[in-house]
N, C-alpha and C. Protein backbone atom coordinates (compact mmCIF):
# COMPACT_ATOMS: atom_id res chain seq x y z
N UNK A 1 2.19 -1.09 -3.02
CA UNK A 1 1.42 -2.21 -3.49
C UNK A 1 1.83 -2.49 -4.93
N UNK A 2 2.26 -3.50 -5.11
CA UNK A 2 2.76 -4.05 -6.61
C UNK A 2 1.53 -5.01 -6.86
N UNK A 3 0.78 -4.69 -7.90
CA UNK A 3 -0.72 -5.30 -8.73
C UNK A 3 -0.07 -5.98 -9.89
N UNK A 4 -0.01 -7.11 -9.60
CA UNK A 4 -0.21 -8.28 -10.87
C UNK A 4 -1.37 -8.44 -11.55
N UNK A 5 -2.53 -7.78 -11.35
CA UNK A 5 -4.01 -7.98 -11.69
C UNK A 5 -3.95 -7.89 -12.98
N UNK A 6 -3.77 -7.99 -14.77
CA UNK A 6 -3.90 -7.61 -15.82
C UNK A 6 -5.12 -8.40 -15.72
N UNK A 7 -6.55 -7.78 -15.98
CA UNK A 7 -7.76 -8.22 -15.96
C UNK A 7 -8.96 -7.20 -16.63
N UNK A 8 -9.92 -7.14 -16.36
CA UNK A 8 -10.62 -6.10 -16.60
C UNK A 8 -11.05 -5.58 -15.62
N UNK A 9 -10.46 -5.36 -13.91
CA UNK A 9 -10.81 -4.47 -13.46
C UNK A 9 -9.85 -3.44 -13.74
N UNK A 10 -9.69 -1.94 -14.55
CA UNK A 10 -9.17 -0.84 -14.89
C UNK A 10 -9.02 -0.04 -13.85
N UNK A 11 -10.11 0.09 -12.88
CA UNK A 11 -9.92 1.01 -11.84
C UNK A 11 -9.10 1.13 -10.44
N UNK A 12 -8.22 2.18 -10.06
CA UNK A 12 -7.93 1.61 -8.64
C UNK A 12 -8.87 1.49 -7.80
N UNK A 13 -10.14 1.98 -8.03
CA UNK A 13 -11.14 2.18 -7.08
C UNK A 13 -11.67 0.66 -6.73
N UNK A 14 -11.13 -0.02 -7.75
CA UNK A 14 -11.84 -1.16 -7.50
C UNK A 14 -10.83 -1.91 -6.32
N UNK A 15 -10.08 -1.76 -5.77
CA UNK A 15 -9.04 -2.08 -4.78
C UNK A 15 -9.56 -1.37 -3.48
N UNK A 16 -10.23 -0.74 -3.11
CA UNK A 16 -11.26 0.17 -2.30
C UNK A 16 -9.97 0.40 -1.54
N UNK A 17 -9.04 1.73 -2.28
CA UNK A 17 -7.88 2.47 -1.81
C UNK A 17 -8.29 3.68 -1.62
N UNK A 18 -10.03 3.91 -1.93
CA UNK A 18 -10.13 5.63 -1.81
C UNK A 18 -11.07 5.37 -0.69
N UNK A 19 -11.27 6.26 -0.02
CA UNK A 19 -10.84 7.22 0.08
C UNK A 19 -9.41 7.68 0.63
N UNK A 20 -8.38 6.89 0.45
CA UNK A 20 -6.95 6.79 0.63
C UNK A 20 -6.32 6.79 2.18
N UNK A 21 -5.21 7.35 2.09
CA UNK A 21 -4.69 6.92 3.52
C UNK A 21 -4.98 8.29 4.40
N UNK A 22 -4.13 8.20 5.24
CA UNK A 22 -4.65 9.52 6.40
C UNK A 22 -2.78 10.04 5.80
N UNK A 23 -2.87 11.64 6.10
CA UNK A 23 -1.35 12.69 5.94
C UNK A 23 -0.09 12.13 6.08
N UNK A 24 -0.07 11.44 7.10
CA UNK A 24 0.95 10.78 7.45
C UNK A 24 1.12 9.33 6.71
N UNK A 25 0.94 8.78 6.25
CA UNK A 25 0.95 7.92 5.21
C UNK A 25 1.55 7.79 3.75
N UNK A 26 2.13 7.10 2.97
CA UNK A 26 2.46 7.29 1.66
C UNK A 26 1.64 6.17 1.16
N UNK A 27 1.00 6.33 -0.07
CA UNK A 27 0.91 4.75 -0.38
C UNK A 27 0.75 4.66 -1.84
N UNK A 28 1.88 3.66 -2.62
CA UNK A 28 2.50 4.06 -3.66
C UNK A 28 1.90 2.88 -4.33
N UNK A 29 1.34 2.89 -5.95
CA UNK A 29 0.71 1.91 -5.98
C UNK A 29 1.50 1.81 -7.48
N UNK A 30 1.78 0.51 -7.91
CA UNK A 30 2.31 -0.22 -9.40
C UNK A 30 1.35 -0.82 -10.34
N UNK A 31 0.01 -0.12 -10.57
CA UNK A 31 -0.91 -1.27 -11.04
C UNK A 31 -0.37 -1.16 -13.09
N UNK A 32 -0.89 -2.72 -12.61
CA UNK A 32 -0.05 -3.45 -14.17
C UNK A 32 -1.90 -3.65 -14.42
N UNK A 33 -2.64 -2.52 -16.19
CA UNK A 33 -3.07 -2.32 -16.65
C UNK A 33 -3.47 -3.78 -17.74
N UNK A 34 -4.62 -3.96 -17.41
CA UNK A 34 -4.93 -5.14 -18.48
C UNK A 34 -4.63 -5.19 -19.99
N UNK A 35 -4.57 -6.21 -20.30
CA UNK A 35 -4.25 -5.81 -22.01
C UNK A 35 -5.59 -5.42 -22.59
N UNK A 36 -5.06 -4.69 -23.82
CA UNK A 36 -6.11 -4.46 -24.54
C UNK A 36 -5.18 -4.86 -26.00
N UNK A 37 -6.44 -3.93 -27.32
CA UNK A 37 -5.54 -4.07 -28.68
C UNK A 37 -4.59 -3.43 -28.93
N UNK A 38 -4.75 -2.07 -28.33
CA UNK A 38 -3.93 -1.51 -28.12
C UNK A 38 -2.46 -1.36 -27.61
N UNK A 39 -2.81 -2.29 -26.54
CA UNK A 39 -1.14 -2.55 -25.60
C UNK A 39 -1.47 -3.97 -25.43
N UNK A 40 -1.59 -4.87 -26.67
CA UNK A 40 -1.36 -6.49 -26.33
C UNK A 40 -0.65 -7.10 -25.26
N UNK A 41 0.88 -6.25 -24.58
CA UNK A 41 1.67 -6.45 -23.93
C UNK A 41 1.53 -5.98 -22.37
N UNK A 42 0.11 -5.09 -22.37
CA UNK A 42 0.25 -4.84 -20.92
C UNK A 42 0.83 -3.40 -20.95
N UNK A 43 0.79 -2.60 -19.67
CA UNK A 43 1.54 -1.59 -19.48
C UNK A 43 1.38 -1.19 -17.67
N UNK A 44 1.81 -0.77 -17.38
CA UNK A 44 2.01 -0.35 -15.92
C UNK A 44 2.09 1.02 -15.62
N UNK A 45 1.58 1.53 -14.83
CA UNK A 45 1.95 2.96 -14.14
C UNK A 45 2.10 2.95 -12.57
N UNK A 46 2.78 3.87 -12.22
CA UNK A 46 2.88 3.92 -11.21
C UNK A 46 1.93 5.65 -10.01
N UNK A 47 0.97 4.69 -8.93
CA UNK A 47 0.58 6.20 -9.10
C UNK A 47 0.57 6.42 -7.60
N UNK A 48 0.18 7.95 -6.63
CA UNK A 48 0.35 8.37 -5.73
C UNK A 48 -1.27 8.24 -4.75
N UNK A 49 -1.65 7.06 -4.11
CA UNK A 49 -3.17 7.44 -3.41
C UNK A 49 -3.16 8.35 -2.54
N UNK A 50 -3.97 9.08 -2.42
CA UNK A 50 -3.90 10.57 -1.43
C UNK A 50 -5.42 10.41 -0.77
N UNK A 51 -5.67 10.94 0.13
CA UNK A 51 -6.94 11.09 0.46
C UNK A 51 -8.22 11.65 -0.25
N UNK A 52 -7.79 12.53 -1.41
CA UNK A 52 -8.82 12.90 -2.20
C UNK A 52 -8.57 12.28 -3.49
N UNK A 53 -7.87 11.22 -3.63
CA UNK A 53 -7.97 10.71 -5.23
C UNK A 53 -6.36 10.20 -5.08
N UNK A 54 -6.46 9.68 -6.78
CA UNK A 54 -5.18 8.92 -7.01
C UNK A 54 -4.31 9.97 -8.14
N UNK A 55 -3.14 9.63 -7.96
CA UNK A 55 -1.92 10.72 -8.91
C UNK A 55 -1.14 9.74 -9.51
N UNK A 56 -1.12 9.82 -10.93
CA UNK A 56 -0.16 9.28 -11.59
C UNK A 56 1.37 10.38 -11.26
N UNK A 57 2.47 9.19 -10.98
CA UNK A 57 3.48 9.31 -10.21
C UNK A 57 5.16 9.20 -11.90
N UNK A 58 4.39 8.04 -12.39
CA UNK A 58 5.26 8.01 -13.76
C UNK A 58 4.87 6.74 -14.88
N UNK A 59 4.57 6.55 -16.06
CA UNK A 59 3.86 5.68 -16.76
C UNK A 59 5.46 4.67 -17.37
N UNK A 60 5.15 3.30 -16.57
CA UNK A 60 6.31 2.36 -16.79
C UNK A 60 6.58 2.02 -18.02
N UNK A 61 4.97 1.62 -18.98
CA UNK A 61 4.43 1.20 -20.55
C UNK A 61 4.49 -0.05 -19.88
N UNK A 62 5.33 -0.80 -20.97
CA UNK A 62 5.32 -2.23 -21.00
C UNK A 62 5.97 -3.06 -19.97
N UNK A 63 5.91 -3.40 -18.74
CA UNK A 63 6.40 -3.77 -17.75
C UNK A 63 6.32 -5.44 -17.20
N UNK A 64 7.66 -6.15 -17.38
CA UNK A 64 7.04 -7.55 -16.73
C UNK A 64 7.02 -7.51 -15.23
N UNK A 65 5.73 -8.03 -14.97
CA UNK A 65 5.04 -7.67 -13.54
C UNK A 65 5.78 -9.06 -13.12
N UNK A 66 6.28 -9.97 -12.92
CA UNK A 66 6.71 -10.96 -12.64
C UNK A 66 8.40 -10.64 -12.54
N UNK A 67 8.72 -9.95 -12.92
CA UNK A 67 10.17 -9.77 -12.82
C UNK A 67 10.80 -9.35 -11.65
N UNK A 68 11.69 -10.06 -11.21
CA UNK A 68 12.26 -9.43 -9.96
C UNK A 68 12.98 -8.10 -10.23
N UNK A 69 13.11 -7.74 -11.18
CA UNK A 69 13.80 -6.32 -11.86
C UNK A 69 13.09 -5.39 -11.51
N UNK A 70 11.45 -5.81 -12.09
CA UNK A 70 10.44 -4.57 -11.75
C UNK A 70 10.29 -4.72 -10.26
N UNK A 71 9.99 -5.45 -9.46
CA UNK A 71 9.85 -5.10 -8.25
C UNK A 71 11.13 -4.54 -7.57
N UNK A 72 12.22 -5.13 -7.60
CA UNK A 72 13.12 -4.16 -7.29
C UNK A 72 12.81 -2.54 -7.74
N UNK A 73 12.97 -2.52 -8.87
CA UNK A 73 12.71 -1.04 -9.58
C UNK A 73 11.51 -0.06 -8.96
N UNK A 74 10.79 -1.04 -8.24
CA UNK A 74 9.61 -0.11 -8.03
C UNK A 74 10.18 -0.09 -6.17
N UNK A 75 10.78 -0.67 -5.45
CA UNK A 75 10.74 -1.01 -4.37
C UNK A 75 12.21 0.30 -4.19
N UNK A 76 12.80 0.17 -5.08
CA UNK A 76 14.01 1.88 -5.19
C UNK A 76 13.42 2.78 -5.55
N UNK A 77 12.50 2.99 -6.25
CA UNK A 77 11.71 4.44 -6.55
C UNK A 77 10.77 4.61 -5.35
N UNK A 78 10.32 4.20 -5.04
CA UNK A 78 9.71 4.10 -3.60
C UNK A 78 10.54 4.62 -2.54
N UNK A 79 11.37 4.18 -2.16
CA UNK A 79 12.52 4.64 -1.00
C UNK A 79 13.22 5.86 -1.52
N UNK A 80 13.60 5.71 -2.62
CA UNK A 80 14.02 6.86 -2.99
C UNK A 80 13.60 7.95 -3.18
N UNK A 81 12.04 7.70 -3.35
CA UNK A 81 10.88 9.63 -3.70
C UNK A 81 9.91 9.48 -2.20
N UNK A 82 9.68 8.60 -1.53
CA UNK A 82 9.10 8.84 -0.33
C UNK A 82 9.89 8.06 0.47
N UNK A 83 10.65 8.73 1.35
CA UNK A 83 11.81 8.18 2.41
C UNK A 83 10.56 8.16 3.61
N UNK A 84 11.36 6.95 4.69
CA UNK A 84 10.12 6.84 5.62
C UNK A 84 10.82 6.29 6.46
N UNK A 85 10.26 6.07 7.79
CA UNK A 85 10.93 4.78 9.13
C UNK A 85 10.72 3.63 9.25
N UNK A 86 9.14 3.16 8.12
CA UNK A 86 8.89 1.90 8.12
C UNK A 86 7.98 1.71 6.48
N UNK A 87 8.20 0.39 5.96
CA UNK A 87 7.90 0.26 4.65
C UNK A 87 7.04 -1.02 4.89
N UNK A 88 5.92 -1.15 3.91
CA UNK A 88 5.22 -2.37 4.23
C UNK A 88 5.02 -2.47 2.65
N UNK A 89 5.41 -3.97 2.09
CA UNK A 89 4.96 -4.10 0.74
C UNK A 89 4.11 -5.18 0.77
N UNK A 90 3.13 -4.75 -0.33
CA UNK A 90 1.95 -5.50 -0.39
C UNK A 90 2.10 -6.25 -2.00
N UNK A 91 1.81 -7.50 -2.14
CA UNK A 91 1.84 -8.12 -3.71
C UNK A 91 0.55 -8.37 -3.81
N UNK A 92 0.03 -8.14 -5.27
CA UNK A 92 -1.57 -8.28 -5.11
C UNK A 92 -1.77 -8.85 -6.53
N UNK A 93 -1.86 -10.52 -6.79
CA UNK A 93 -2.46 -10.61 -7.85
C UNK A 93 -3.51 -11.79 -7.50
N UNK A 94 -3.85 -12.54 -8.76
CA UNK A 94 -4.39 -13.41 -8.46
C UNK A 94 -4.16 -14.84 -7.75
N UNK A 95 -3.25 -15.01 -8.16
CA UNK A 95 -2.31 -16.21 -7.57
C UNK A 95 -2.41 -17.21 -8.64
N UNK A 96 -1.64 -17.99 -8.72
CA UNK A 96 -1.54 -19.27 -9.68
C UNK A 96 -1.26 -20.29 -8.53
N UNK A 97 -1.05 -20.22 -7.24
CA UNK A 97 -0.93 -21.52 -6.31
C UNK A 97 0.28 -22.01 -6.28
N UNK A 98 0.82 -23.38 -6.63
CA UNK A 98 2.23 -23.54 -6.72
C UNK A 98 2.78 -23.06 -7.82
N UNK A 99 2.10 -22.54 -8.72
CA UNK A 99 2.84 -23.08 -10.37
C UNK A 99 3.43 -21.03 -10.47
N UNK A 100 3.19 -20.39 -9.14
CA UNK A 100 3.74 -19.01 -9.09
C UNK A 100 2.73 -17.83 -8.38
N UNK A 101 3.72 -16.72 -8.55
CA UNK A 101 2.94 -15.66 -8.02
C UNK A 101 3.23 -14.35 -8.54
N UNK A 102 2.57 -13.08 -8.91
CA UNK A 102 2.44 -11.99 -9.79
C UNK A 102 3.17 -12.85 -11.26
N UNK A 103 2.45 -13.65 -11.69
CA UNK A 103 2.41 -14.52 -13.13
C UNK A 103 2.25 -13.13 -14.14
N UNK A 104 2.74 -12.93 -15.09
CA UNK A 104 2.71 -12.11 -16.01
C UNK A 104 2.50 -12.95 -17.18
N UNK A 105 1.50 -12.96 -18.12
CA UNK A 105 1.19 -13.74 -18.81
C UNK A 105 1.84 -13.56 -20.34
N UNK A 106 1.74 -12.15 -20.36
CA UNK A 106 2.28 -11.79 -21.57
C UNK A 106 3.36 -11.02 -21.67
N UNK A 107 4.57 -11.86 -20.45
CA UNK A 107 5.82 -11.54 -20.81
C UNK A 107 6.69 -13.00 -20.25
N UNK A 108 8.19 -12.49 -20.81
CA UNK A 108 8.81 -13.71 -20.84
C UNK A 108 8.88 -14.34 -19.45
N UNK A 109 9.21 -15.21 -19.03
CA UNK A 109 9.56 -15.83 -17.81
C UNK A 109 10.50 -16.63 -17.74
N UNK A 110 11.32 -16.78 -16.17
CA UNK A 110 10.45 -17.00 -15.02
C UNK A 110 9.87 -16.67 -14.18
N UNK A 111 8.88 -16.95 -13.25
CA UNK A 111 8.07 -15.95 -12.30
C UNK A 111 9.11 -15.64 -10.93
N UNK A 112 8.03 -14.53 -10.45
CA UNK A 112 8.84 -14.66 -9.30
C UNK A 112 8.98 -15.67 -8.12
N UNK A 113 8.69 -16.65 -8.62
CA UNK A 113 8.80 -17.88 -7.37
C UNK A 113 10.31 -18.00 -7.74
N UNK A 114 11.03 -17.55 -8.37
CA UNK A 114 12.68 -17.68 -8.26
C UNK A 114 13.40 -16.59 -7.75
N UNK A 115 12.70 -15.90 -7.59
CA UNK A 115 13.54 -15.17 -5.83
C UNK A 115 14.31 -15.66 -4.98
C-alpha cells in the first residue's frame, strides 16, 4: 500500500490494517507522514503489518509521494525483501480528481498522472 495521505491522521491504525493480515500474507505499507515544523517537507517510512502490530521496515525521511521513482523504489524493495506468487498494489490518497493522483504537495512536480 503506497499512502499519499500527508494529513493529520498519524496513525496506521487509522487505515483499520490491525489487526493485520493472516501468516500467509505480507503486507507492506509506505505511509507518507504529515508535515509538521519539524519536517515541513514530509517524510515517509516504510513499515511491516503483522497480525499483532505494525514494524517499521526502513525510514525513507523526505520522500516525493508523487514520484514515479518512489513508487518504483518501493514496488523493488517489496519484491525484493518479500518474494511472493502474486502482488496486489494498493494507492491510497485523497485524490485531486482530474488535476492528479498521490499529489504531493510539498514536493516538486509532476504528479503521477504522467505515468
Amino acid at each position: 500500500m503506497h499512502t499519499a495521505l500527508a494529513n493529520t491522521l498519524t496513525s496506521l491504525q487509522a487505515y483499520d490494517l490491525l489487526p493485520g493480515p493472516k501468516n500467509d500474507l505480507n503486507v507492506i505499507v509506505l505511509y507518507n507522514y504529515p508535515y509538521t515544523v519539524s519536517n515541513p517537507y514530509g517524510h515517509a517510512s516504510l513499515f511491516s503489518i503483522q497480525a499483532n502490530g505494525y514494524y517499521l521496515l526502513a525510514d525513507w525521511g523526505q520522500t516525493n509521494m508523487d514520484s514515479y521513482v518512489t513508487l518504483t523504489n518501493y514496488i523493488d524493495y517489496t519484491k525484493n525483501h518479500f518474494p511472493a506468487n502474486n502482488y496486489a498494489l494498493v494507492l491510497a490518497d485523497h485524490g485531486m480528481g482530474y488535476a492528479g493522483f498521490c499529489y504531493d504537495y510539498h514536493a516538486p512536480h509532476p504528479t503521477m498522472t504522467t505515468l
